[in-house]
PDB file of N, CA and C in Angstrom:
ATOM      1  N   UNK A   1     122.651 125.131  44.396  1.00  0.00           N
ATOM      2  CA  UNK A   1     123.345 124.403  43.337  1.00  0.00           C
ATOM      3  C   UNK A   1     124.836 124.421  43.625  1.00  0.00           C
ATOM      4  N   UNK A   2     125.298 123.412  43.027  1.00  0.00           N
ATOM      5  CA  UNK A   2     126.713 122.814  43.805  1.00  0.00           C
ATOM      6  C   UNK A   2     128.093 123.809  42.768  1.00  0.00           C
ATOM      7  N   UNK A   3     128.989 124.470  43.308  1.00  0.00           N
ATOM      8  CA  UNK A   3     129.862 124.977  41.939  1.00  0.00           C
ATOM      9  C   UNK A   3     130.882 124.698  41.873  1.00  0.00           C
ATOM     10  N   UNK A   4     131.597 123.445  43.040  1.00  0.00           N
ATOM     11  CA  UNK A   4     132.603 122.599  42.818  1.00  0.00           C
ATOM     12  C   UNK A   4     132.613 121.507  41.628  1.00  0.00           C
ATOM     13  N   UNK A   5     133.571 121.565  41.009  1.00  0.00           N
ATOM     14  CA  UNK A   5     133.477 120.356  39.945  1.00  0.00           C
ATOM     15  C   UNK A   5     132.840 119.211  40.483  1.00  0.00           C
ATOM     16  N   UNK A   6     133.407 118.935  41.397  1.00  0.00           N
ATOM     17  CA  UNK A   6     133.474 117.506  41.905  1.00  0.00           C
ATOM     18  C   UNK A   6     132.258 117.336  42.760  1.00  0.00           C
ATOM     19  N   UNK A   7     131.682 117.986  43.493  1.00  0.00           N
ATOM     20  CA  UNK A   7     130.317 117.960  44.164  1.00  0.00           C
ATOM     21  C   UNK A   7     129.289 117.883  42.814  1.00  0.00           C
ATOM     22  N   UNK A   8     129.568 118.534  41.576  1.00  0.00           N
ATOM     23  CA  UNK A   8     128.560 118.418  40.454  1.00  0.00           C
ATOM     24  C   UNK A   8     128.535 117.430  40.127  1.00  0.00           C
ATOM     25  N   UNK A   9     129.581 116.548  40.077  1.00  0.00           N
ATOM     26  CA  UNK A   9     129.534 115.329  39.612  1.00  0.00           C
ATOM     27  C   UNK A   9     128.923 113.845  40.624  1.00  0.00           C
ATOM     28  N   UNK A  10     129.005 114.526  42.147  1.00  0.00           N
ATOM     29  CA  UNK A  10     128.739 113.562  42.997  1.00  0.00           C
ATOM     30  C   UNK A  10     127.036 113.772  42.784  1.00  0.00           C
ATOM     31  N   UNK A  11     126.254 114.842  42.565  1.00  0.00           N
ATOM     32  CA  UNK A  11     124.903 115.418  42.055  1.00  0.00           C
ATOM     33  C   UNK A  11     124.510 114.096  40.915  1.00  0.00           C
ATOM     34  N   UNK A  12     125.461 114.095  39.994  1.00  0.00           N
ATOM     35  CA  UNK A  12     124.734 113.254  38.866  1.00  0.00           C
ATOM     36  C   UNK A  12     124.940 112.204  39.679  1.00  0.00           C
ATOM     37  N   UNK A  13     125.783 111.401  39.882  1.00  0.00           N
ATOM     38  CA  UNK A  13     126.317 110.069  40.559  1.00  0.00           C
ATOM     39  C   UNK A  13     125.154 109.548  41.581  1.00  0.00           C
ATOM     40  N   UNK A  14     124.752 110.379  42.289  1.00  0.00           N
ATOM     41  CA  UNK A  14     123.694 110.059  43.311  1.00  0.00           C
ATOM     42  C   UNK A  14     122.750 109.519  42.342  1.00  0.00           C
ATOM     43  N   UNK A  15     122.404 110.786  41.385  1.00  0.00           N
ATOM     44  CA  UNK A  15     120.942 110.349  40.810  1.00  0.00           C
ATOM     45  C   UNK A  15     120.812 109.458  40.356  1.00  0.00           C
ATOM     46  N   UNK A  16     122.067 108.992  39.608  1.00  0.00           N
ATOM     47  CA  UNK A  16     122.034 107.622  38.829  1.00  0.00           C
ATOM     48  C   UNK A  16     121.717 106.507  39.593  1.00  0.00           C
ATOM     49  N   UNK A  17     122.307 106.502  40.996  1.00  0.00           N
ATOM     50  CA  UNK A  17     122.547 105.221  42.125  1.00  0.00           C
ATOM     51  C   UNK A  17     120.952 105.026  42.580  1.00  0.00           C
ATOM     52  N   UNK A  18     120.298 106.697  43.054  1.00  0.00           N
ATOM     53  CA  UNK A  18     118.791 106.653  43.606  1.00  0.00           C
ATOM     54  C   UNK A  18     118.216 105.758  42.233  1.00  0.00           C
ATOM     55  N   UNK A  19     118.347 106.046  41.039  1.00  0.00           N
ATOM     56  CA  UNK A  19     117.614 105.428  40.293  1.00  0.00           C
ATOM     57  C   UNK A  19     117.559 104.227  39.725  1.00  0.00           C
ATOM     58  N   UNK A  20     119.131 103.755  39.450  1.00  0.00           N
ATOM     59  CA  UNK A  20     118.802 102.219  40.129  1.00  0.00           C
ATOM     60  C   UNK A  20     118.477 101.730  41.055  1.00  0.00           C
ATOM     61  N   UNK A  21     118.714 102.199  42.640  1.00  0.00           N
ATOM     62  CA  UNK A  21     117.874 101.872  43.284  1.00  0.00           C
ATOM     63  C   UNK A  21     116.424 101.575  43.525  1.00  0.00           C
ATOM     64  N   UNK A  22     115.985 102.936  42.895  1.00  0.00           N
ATOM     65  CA  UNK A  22     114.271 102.548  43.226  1.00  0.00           C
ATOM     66  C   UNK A  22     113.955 102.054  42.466  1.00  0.00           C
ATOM     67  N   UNK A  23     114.736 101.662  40.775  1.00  0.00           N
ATOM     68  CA  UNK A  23     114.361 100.455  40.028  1.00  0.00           C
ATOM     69  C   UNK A  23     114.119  98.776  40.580  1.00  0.00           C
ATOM     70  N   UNK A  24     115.499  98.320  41.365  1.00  0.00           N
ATOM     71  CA  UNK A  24     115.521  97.314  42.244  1.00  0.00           C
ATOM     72  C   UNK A  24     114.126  97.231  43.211  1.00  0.00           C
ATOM     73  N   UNK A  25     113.901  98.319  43.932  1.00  0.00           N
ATOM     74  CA  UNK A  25     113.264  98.375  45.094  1.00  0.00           C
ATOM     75  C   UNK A  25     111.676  98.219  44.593  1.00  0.00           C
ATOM     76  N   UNK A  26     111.817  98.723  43.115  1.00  0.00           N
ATOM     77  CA  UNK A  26     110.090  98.644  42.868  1.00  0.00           C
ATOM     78  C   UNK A  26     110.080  97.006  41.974  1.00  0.00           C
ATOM     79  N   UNK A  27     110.983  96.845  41.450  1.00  0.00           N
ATOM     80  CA  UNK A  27     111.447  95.015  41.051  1.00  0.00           C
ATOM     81  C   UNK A  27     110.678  94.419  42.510  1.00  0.00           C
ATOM     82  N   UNK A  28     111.511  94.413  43.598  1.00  0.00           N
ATOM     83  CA  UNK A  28     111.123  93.693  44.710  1.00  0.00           C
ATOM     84  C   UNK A  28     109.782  93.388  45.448  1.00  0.00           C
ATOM     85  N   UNK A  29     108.834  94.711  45.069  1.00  0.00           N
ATOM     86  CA  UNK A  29     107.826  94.803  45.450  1.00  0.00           C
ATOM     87  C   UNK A  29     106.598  94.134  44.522  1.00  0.00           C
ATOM     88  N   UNK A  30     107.091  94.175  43.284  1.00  0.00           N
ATOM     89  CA  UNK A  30     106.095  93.554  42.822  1.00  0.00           C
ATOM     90  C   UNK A  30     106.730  91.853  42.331  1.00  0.00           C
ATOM     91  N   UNK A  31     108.031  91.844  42.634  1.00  0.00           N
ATOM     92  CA  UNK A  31     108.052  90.481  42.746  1.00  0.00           C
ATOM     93  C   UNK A  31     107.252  89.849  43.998  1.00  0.00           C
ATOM     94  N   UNK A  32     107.164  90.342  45.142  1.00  0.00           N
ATOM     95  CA  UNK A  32     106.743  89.837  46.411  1.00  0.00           C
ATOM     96  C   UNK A  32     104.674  90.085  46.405  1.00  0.00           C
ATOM     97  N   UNK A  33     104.578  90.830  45.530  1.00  0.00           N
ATOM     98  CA  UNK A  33     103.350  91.277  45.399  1.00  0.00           C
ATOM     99  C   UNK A  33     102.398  89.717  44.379  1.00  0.00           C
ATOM    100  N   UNK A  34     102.911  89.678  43.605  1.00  0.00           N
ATOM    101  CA  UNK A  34     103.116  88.564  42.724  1.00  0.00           C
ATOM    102  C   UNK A  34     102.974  87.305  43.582  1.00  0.00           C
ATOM    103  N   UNK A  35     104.123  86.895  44.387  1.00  0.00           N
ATOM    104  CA  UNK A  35     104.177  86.064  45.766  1.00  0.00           C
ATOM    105  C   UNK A  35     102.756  86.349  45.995  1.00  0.00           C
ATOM    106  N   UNK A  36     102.436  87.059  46.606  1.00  0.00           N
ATOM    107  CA  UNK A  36     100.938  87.315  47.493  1.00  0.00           C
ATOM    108  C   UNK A  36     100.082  86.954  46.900  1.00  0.00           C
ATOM    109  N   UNK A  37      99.929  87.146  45.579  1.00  0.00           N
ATOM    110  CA  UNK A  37      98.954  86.857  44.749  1.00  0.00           C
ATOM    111  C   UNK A  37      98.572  85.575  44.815  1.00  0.00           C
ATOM    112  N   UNK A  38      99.765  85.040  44.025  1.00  0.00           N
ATOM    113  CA  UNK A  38     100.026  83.311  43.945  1.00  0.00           C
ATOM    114  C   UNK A  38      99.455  82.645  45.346  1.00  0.00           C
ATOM    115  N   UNK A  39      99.863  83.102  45.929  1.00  0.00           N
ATOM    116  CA  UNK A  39      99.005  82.472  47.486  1.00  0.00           C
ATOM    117  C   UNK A  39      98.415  82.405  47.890  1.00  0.00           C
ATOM    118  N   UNK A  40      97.552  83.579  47.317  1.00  0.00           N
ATOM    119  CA  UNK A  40      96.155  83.856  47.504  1.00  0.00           C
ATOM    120  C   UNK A  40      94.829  82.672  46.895  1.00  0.00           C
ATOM    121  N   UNK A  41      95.263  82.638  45.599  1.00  0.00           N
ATOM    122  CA  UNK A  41      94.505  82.231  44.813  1.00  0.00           C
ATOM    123  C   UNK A  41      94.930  80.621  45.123  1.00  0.00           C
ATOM    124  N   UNK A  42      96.041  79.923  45.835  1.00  0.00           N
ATOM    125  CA  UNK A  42      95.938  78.627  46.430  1.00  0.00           C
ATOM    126  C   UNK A  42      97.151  78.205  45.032  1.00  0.00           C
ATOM    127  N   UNK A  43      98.029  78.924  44.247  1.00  0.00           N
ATOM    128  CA  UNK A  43      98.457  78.263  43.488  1.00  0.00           C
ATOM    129  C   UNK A  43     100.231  78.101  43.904  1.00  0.00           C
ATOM    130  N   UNK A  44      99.988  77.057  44.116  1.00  0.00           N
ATOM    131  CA  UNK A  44     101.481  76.589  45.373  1.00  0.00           C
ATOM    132  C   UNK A  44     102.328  76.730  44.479  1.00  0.00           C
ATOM    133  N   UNK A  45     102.621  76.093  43.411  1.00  0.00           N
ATOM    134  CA  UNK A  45     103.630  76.146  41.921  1.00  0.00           C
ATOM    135  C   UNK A  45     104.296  77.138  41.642  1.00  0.00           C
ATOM    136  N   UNK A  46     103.246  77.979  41.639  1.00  0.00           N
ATOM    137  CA  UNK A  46     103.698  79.582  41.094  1.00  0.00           C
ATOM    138  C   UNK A  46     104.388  80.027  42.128  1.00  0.00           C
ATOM    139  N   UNK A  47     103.520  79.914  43.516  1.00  0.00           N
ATOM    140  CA  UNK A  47     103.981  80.962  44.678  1.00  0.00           C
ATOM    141  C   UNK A  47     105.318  80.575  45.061  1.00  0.00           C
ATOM    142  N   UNK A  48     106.127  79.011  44.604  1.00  0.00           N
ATOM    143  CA  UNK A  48     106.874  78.450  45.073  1.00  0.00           C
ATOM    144  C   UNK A  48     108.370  79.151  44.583  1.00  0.00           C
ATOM    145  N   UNK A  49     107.638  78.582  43.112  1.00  0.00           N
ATOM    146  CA  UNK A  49     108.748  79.955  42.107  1.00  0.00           C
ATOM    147  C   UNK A  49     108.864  81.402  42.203  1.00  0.00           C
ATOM    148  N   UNK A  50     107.897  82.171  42.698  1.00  0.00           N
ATOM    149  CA  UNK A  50     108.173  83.497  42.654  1.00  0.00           C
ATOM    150  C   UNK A  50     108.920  83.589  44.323  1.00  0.00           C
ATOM    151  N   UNK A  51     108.213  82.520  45.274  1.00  0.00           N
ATOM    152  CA  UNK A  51     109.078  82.813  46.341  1.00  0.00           C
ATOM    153  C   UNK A  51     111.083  82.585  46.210  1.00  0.00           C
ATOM    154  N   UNK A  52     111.245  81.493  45.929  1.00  0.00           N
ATOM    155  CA  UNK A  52     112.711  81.164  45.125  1.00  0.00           C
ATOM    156  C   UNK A  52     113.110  82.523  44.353  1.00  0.00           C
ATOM    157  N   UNK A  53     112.506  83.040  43.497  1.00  0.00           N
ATOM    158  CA  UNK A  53     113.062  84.219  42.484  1.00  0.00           C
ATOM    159  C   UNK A  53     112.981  85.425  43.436  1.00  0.00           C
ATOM    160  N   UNK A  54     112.124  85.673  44.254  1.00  0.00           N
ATOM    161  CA  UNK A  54     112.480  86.614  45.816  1.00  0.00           C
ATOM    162  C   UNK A  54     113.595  86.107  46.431  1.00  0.00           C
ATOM    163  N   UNK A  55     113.754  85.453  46.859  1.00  0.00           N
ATOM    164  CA  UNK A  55     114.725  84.904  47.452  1.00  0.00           C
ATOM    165  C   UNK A  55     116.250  85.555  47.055  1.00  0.00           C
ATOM    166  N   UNK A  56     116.690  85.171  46.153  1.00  0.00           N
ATOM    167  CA  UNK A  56     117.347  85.460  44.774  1.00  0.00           C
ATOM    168  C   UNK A  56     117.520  86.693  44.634  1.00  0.00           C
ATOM    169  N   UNK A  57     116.592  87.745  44.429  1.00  0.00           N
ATOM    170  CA  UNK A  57     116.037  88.926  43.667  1.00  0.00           C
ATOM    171  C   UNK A  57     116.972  89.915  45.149  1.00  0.00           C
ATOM    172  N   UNK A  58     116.209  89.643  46.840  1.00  0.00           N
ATOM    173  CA  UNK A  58     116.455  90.448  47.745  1.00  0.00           C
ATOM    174  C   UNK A  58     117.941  89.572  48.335  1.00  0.00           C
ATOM    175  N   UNK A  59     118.469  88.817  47.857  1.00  0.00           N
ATOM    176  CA  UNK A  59     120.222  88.677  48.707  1.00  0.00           C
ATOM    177  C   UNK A  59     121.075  89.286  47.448  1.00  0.00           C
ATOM    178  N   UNK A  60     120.188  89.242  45.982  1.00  0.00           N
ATOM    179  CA  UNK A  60     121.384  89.982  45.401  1.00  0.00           C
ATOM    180  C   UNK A  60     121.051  91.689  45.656  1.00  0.00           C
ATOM    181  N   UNK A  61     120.319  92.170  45.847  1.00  0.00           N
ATOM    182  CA  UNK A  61     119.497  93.688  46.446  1.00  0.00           C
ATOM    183  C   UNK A  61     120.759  93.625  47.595  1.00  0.00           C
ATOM    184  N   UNK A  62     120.690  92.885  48.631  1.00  0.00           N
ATOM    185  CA  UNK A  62     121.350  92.614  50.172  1.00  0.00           C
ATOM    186  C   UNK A  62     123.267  93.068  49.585  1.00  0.00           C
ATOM    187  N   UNK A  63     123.458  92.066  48.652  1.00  0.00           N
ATOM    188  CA  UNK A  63     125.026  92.210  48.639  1.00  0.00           C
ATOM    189  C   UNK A  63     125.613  93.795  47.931  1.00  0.00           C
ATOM    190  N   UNK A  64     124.400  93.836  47.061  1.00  0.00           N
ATOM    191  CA  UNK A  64     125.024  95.232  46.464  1.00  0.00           C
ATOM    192  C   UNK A  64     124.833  96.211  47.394  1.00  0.00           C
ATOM    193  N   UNK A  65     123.884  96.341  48.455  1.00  0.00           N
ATOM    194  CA  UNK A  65     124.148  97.278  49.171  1.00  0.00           C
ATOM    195  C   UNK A  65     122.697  98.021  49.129  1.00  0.00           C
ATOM    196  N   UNK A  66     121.365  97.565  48.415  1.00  0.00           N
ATOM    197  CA  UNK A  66     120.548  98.471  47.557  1.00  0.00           C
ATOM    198  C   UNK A  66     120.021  98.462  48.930  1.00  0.00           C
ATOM    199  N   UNK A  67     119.400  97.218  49.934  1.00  0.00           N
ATOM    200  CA  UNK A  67     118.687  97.184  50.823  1.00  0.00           C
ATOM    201  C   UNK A  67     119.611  96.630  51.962  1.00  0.00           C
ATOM    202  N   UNK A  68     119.176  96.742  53.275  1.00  0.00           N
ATOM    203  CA  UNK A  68     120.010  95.765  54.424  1.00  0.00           C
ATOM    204  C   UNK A  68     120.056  94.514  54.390  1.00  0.00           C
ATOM    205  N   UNK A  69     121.198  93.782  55.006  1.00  0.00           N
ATOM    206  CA  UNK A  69     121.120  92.170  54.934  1.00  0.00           C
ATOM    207  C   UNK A  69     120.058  91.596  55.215  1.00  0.00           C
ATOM    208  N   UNK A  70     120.067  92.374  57.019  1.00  0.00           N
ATOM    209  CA  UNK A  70     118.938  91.986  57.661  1.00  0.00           C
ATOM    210  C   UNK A  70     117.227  92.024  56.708  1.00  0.00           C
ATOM    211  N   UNK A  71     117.726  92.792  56.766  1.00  0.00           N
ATOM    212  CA  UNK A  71     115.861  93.564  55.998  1.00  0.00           C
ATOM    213  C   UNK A  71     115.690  92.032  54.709  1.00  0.00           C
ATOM    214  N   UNK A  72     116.719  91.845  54.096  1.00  0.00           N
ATOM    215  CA  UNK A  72     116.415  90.667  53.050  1.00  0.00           C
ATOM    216  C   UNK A  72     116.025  89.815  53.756  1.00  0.00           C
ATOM    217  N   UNK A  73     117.221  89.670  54.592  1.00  0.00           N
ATOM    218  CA  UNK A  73     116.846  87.864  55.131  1.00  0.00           C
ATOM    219  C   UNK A  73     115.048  87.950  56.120  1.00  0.00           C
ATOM    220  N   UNK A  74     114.901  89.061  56.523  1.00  0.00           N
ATOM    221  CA  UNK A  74     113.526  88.793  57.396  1.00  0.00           C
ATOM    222  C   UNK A  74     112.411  88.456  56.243  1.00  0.00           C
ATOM    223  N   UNK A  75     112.541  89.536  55.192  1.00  0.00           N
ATOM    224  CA  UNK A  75     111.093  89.368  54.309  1.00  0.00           C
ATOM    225  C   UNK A  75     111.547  88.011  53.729  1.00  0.00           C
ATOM    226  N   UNK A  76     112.698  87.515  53.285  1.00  0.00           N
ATOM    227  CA  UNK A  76     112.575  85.772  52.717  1.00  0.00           C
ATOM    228  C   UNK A  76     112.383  85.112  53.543  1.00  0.00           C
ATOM    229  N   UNK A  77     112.201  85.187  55.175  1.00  0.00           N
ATOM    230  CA  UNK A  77     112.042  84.350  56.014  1.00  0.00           C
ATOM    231  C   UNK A  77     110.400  84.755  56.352  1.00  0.00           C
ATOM    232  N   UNK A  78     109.983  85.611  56.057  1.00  0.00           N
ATOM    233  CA  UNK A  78     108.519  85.579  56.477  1.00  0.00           C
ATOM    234  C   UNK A  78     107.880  84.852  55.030  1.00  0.00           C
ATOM    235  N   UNK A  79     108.518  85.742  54.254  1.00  0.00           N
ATOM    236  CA  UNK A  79     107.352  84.956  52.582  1.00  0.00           C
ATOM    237  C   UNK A  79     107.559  83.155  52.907  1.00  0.00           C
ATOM    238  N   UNK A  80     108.911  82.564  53.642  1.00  0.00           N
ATOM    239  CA  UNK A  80     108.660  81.393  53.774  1.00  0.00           C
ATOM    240  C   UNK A  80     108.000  80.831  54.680  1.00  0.00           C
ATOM    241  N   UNK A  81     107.305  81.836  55.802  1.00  0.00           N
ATOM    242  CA  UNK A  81     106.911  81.183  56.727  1.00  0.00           C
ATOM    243  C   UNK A  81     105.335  81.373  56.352  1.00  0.00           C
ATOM    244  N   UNK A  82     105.049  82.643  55.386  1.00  0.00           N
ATOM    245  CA  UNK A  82     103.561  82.496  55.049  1.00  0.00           C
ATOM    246  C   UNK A  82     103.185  81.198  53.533  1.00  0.00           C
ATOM    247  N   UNK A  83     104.557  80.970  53.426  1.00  0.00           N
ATOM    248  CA  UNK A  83     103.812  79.782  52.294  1.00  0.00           C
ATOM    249  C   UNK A  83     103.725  78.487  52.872  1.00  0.00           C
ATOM    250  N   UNK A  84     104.325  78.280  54.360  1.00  0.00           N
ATOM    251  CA  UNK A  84     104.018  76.842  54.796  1.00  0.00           C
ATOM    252  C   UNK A  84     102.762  77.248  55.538  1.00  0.00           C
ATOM    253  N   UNK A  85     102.429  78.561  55.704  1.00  0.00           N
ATOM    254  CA  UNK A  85     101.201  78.299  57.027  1.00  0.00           C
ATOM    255  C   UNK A  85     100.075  78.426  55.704  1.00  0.00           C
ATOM    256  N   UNK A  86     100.218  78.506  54.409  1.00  0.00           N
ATOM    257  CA  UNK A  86      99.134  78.443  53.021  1.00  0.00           C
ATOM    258  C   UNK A  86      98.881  77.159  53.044  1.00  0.00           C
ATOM    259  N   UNK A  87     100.301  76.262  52.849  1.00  0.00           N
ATOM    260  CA  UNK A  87     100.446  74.947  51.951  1.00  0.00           C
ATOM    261  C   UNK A  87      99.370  74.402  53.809  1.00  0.00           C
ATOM    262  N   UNK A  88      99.732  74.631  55.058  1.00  0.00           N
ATOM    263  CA  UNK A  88      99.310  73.604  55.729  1.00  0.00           C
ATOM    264  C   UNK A  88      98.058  73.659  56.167  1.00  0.00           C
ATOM    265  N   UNK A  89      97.610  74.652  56.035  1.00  0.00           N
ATOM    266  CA  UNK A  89      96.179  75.233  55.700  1.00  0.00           C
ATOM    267  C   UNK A  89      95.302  74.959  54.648  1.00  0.00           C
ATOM    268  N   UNK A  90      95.760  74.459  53.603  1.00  0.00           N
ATOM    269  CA  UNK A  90      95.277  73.494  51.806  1.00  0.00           C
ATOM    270  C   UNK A  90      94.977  72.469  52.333  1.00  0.00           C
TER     271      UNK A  90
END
């Protein structure tokens, strides 16, 4: 346990940051989970919108810092590349 003032306070500070974080991070997963779903079941509408609201969801994740740029831009570039190989496959 930390007995500098200031290390006690960097203690809470973390926890707060981990926990918005894994708030965001579990947001993302079941936004993209959602995605999967929608695609599954052939419903282009939905999957179109939840892909757009991913989209959205992981560059604002990207700018704050929660996840990597990279890491956003690949999973919005794959969820877009698995909804054209759905739609051309329908």
């Amino acid at each position: 346990m930390a007995n500098i003032k200031s290390a006690k306070k960097r203690i809470s500070v973390i926890a707060k940051k981990t926990a918005a974080n894994r708030r965001v991070k579990g947001h993302l997963k079941a936004i993209v989970k959602n995605f999967d779903k929608a695609l599954a079941e052939g419903d282009f509408e939905t999957a179109a919108a939840k892909k757009a609201l991913a989209e959205k969801k992981f560059m604002q994740a990207a700018a704050k810092g929660t996840i990597h740029k990279n890491a956003a831009s690949r999973k919005v570039s794959r969820m877009a590349k698995a909804f054209k190989k759905a739609q051309a496959e329908a």
